[in-house]
Protein backbone atom coordinates (compact mmCIF):
# COMPACT_ATOMS: atom_id res chain seq x y z
CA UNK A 1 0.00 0.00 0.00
CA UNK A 2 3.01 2.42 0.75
CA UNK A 3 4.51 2.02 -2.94
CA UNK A 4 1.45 2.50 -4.60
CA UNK A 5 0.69 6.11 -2.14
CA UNK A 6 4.18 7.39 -2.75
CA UNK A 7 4.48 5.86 -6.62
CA UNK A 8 1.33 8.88 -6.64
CA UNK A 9 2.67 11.57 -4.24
CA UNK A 10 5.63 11.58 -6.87
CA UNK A 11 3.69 11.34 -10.10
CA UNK A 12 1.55 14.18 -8.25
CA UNK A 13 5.17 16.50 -7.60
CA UNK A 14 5.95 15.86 -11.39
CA UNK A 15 2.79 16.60 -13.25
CA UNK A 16 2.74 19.79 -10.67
CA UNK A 17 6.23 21.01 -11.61
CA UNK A 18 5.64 20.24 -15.02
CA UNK A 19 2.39 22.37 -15.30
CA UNK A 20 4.30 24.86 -13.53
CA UNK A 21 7.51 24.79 -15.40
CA UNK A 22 4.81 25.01 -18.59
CA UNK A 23 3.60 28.08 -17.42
CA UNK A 24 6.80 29.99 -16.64
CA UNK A 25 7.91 28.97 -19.94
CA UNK A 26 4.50 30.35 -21.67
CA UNK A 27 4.16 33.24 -19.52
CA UNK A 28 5.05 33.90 -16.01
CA UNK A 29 8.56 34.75 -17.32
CA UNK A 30 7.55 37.34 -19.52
CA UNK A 31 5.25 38.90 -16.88
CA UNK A 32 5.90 42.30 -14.30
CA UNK A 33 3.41 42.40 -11.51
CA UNK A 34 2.79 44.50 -8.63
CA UNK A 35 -0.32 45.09 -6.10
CA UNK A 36 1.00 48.70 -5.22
CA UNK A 37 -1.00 50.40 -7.84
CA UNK A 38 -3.94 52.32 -7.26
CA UNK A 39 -6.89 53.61 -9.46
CA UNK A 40 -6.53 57.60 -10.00
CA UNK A 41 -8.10 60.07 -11.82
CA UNK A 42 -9.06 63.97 -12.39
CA UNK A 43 -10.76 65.17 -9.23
CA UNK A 44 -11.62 68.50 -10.07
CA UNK A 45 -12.12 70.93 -7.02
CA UNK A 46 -14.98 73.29 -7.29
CA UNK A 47 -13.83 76.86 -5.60
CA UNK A 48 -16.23 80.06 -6.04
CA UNK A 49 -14.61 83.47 -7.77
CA UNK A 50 -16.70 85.44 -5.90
CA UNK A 51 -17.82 85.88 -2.50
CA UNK A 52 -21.81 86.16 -1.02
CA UNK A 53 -24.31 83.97 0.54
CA UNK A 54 -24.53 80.47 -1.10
CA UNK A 55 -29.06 80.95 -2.01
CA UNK A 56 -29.19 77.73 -4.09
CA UNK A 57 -27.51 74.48 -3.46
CA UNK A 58 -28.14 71.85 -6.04
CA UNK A 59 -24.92 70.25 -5.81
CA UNK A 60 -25.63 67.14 -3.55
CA UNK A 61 -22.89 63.59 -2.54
CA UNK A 62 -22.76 60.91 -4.58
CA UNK A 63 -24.83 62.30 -7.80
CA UNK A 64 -23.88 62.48 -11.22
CA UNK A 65 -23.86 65.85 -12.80
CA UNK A 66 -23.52 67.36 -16.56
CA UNK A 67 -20.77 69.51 -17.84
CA UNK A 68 -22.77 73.11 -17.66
CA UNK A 69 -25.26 72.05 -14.57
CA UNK A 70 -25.95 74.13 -11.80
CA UNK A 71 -24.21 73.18 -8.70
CA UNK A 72 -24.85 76.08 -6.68
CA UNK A 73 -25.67 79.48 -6.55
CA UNK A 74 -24.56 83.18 -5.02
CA UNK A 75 -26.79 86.27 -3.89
CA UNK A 76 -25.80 88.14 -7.01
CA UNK A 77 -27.50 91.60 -5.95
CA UNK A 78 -24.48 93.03 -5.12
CA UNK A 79 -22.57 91.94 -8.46
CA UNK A 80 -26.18 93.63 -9.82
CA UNK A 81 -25.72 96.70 -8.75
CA UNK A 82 -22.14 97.15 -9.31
CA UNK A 83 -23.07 96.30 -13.66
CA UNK A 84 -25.45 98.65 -13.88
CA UNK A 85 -23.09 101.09 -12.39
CA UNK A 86 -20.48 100.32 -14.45
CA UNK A 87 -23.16 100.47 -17.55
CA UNK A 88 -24.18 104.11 -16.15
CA UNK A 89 -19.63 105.29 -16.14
CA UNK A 90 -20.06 103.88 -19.89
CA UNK A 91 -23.05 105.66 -20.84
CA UNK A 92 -21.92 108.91 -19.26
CA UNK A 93 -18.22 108.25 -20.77
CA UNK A 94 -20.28 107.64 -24.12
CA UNK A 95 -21.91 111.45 -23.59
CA UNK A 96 -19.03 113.08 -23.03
CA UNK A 97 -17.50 111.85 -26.53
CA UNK A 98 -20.25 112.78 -27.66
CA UNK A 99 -20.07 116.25 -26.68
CA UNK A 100 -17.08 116.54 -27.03
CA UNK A 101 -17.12 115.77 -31.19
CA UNK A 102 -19.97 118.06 -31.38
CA UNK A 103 -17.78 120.86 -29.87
CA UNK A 104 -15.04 119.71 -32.59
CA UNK A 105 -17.96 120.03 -35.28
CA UNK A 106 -18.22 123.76 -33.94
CA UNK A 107 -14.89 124.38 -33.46
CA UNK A 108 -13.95 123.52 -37.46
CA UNK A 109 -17.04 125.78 -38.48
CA UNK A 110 -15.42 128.44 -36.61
CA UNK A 111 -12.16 127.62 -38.14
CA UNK A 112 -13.57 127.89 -41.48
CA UNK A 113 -15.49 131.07 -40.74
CA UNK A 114 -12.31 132.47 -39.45
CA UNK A 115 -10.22 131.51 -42.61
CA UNK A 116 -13.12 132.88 -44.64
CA UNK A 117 -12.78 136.25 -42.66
CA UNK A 118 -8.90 135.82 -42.80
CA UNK A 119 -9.40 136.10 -46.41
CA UNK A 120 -11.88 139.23 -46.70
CA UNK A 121 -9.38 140.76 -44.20
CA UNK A 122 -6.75 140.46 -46.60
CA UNK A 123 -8.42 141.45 -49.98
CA UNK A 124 -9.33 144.48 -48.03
CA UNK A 125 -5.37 144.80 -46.64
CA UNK A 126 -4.61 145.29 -50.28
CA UNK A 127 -7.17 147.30 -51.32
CA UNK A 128 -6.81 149.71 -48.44
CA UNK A 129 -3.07 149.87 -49.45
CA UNK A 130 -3.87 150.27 -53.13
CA UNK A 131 -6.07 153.43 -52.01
CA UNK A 132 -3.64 154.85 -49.71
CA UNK A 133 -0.50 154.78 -51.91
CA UNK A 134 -2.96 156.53 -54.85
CA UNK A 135 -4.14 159.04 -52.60
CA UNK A 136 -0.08 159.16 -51.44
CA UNK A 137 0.40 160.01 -54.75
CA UNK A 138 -2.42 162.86 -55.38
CA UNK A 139 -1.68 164.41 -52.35
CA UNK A 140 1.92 165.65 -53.36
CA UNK A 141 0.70 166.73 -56.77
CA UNK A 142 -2.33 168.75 -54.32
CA UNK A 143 -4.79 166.80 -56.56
CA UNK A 144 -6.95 165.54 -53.11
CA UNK A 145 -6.61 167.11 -49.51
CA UNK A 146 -4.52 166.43 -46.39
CA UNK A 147 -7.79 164.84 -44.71
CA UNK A 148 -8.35 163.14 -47.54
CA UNK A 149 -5.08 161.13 -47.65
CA UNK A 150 -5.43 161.12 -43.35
CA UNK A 151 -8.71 158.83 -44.00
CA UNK A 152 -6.89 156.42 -46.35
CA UNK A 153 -3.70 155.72 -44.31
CA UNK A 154 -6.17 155.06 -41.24
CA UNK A 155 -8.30 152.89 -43.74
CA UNK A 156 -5.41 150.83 -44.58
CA UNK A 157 -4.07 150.65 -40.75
CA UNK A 158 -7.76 149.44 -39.62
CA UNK A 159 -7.53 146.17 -42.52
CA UNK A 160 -4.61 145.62 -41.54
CA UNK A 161 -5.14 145.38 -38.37
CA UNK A 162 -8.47 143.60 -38.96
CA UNK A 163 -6.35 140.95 -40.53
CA UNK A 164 -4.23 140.67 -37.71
CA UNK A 165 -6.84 139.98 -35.63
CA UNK A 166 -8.89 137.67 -37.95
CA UNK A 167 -5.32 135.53 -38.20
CA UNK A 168 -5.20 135.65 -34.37
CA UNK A 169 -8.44 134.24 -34.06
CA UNK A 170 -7.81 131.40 -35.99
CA UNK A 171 -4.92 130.35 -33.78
CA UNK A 172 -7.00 130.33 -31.22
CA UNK A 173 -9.83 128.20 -32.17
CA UNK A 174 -7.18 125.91 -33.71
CA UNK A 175 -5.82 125.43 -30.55
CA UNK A 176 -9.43 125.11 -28.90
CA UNK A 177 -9.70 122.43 -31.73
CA UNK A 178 -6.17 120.95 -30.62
CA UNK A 179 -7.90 121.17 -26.82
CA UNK A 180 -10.50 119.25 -27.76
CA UNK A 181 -8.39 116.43 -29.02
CA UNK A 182 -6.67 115.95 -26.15
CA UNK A 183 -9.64 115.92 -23.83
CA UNK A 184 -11.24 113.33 -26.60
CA UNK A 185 -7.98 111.32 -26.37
CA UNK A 186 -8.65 111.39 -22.30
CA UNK A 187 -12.26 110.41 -22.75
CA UNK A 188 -12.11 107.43 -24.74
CA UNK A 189 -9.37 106.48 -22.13
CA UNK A 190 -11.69 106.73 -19.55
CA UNK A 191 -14.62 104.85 -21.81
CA UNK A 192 -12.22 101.87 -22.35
CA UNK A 193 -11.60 101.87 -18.30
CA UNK A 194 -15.20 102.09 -18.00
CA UNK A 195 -15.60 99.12 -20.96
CA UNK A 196 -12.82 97.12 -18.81
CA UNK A 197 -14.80 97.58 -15.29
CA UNK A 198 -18.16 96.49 -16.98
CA UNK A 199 -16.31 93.39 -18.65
CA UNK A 200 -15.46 92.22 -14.69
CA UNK A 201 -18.55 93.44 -13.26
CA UNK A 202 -20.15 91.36 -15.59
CA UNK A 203 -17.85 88.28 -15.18
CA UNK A 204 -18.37 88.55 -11.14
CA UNK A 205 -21.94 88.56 -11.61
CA UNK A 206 -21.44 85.43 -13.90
CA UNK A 207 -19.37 83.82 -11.19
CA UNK A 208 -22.43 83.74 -8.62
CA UNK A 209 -23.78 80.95 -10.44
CA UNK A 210 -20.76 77.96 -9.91
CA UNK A 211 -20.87 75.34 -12.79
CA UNK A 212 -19.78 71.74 -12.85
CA UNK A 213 -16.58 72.25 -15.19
CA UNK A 214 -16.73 68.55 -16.64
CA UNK A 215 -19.12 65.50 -16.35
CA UNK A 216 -19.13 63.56 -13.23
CA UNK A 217 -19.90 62.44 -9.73
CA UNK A 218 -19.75 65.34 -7.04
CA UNK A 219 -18.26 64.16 -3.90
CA UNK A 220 -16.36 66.07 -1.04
CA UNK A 221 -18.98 68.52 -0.52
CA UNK A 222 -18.07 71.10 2.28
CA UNK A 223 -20.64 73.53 1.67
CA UNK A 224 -24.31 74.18 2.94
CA UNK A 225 -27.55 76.41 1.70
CA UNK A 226 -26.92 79.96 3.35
CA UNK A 227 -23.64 79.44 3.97
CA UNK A 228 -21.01 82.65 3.17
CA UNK A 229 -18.30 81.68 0.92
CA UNK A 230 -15.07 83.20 -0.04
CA UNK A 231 -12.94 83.03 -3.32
CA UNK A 232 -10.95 79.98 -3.03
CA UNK A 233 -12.46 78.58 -0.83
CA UNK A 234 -13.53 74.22 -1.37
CA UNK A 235 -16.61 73.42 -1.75
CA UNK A 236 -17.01 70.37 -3.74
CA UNK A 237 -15.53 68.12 -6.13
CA UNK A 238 -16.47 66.30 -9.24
CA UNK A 239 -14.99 63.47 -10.03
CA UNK A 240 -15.44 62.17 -13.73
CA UNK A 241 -15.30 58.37 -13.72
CA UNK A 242 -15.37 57.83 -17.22
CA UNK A 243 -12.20 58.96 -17.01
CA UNK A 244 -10.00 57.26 -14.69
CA UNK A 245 -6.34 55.76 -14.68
CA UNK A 246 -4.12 53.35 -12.45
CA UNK A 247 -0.86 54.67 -10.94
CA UNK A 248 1.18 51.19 -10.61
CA UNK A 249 4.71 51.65 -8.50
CA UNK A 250 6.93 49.10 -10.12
CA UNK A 251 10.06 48.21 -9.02
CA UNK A 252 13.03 49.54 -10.43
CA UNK A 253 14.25 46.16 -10.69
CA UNK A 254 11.12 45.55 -12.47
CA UNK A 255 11.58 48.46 -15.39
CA UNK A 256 13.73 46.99 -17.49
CA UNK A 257 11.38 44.93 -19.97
CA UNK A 258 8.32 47.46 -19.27
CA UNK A 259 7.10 49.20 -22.15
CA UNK A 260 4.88 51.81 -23.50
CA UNK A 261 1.90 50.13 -25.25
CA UNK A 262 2.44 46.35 -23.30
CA UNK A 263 -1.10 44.78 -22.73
CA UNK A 264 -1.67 44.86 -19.15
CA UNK A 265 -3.74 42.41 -16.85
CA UNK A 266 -5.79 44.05 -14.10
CA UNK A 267 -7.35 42.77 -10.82
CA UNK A 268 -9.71 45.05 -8.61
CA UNK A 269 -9.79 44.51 -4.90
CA UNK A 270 -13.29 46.08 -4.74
CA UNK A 271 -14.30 43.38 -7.69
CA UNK A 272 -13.09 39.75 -6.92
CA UNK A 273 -13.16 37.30 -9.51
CA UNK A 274 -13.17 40.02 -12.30
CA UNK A 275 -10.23 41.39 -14.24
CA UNK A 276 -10.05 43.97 -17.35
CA UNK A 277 -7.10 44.95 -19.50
CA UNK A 278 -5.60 48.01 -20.41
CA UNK A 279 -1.99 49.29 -21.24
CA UNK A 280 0.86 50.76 -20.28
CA UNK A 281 0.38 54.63 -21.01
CA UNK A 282 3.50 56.49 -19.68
CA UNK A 283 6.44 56.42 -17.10
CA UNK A 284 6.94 59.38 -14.05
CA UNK A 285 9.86 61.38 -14.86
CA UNK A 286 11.51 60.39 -11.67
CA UNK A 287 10.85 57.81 -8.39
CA UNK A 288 8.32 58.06 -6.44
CA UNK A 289 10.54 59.26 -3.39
CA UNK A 290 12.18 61.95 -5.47
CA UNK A 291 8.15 63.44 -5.64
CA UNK A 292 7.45 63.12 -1.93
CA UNK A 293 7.66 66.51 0.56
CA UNK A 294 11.49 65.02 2.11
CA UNK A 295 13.24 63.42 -0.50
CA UNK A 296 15.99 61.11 0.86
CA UNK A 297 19.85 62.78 1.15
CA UNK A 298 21.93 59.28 0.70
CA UNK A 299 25.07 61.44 0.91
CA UNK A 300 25.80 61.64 4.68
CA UNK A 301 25.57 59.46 7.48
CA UNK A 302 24.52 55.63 7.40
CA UNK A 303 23.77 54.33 3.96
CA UNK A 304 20.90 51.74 3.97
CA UNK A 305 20.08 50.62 -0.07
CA UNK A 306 16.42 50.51 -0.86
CA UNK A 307 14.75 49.46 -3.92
CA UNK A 308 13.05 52.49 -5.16
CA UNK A 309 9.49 52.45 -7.53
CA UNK A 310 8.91 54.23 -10.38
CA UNK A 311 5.28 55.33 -11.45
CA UNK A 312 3.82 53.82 -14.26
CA UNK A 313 0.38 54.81 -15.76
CA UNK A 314 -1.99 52.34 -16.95
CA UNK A 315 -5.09 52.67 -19.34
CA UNK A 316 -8.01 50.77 -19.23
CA UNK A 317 -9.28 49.53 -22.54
CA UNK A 318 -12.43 51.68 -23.19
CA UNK A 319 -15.02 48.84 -23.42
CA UNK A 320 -13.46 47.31 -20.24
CA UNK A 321 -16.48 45.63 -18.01
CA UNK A 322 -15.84 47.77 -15.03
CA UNK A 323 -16.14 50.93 -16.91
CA UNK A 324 -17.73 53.66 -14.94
CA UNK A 325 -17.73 51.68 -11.97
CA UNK A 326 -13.72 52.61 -10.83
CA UNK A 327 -13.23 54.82 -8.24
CA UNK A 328 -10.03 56.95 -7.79
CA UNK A 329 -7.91 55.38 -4.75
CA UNK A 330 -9.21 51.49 -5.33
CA UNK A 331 -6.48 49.13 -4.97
CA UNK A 332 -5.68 47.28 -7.93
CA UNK A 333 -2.66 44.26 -8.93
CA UNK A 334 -1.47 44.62 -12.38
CA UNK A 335 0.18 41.97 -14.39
CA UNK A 336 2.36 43.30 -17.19
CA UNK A 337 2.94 41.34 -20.62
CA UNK A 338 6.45 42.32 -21.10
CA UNK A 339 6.78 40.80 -24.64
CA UNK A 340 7.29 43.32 -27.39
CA UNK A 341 3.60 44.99 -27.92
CA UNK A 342 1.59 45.11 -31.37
CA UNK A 343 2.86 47.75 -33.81
């Protein structure tokens, strides 16, 4: 009876080594696996711009929202009143321009009135001074009278000085016009300020109502209906799980035959019995200890060699089975394929 037992405990030994010896040579050998990996993903904190009385919470735990929904809302009378005050410094900016062209409009009829008076002045200059040098003439040959030649010299000194004064006056209301330029220039300043402060009046009162920036779950919510809240300050997050990756920390030992592409087996704590696939994505740029807030100083004192892990990021296939149902910070064990991937 004992030969026959231990004639079976050895066949047992052999056929077990020999299945196992078949599967290291089929594929344990060309496999990389680790359990500390982790499911990640974009959790996207929801902080206010503005700062009021929360009037309108719609934003609740645990349920799904749109890109574009509603989570909450801020008593926007304030951010109200402060647009239509920044309309009214536009509108009144707006008047002033305004006014301030039609002035120009008067100005350049004056200027043109003046010009047209510059030019009467002088056709009288010289006809005053044709006059006066005729009667200059007659009065040495006693042809007209001493008062007579008295009335043309003061006829030709009154154009003249007539023309003077019409050429003075149109320096001045070009320089009114010049005047007007400037305070034009200064004006549409102050109506682009005025634009500038509407523009961020309006984008204030915008900010009172807080949107969900992307599709997904909101979780982490820290505010409540009434509550005052301050720029910056969290007050939800959504998390889109569509969307999700898995931050495996191999080895460094492990790297070597690792590549971008490689088919990947995955295991979910949170789902026994079930696995998906994905593939290797990426590699960090560094180990994980070089990331954390103390990074290790190896040059002084005691020297102790550790094995450090390197990040590498994993995609799920997009029709995987447990799509939608992964949830940043499950544990996961991935098995890497480490022969050459598909082109």
């Amino acid at each position: 009876m004992k030969k026959p037992v231990a004639a079976l405990m050895v066949l047992g030994l052999l056929a077990g080594a020999g299945w196992t010896a078949s599967r290291w040579a089929s594929d344990w050998r060309w496999q990389e696996a680790t359990d500390d990996a982790y499911v990640d993903g974009d959790v996207t904190a929801i902080l206010p711009k503005v700062s009021g009385y929360v009037v309108e919470l719609r934003g609740q735990d645990n349920r799904p929202v749109a890109k574009g929904e509603v989570l909450l809302r801020i008593d926007d009378r304030d951010y109200r009143a402060k647009v239509e005050e920044a309309r009214a410094q536009v509108a009144a900016r707006m008047a002033q321009l305004i006014q301030i062209e039609d002035r120009e409009a008067v100005q350049r009829s004056v200027i043109a009135q003046s010009g047209a008076t510059i030019t009467a002045a002088r056709a009288d200059v010289v006809r005053a001074r044709a006059d006066f040098e005729r009667t200059q003439r007659l009065v040495r040959e006693d042809f007209v009278s001493r008062q007579r030649f008295d009335l043309m010299a003061a006829d030709a000194a009154k154009a003249q000085a007539s023309l003077t004064g019409s050429g003075a006056g149109l320096q001045a209301a070009q320089r009114q016009l010049a005047v007007l330029a400037s305070e034009k220039v200064m004006v549409q300043a102050q109506m682009e300020q005025a634009k500038a402060a509407l523009t961020l009046a309006d984008t204030d009162l915008e900010a009172t109502v807080v949107r969900a920036p992307v599709d997904g779950v909101v979780g982490n919510r820290a505010v409540r209906d009434g509550q005052y809240v301050r720029p910056g300050q969290m007050l939800m997050a959504v998390v889109p799980l569509g969307r999700v990756w898995i931050d495996a920390n191999f080895k460094e030992t492990q790297l070597g035959r690792i590549r971008a592409g490689q088919k990947v087996l995955i295991k979910v704590d949170a789902f026994p019995g079930q696995s998906i696939t994905g593939r290797v994505d990426s590699f960090a740029p560094a180990t994980g200890s070089k990331f954390s807030l103390l990074p290790p100083e190896n040059a002084t004192g005691n020297f102790t060699k550790i094995v450090q892990r390197v990040p590498v990021r994993i995609l799920p296939d997009d029709d995987n089975a447990l799509k939608g149902l992964l949830r940043p910070g499950l544990s996961v064990v991935v098995t890497v394929d480490t022969r050459d991937p598909p082109p």
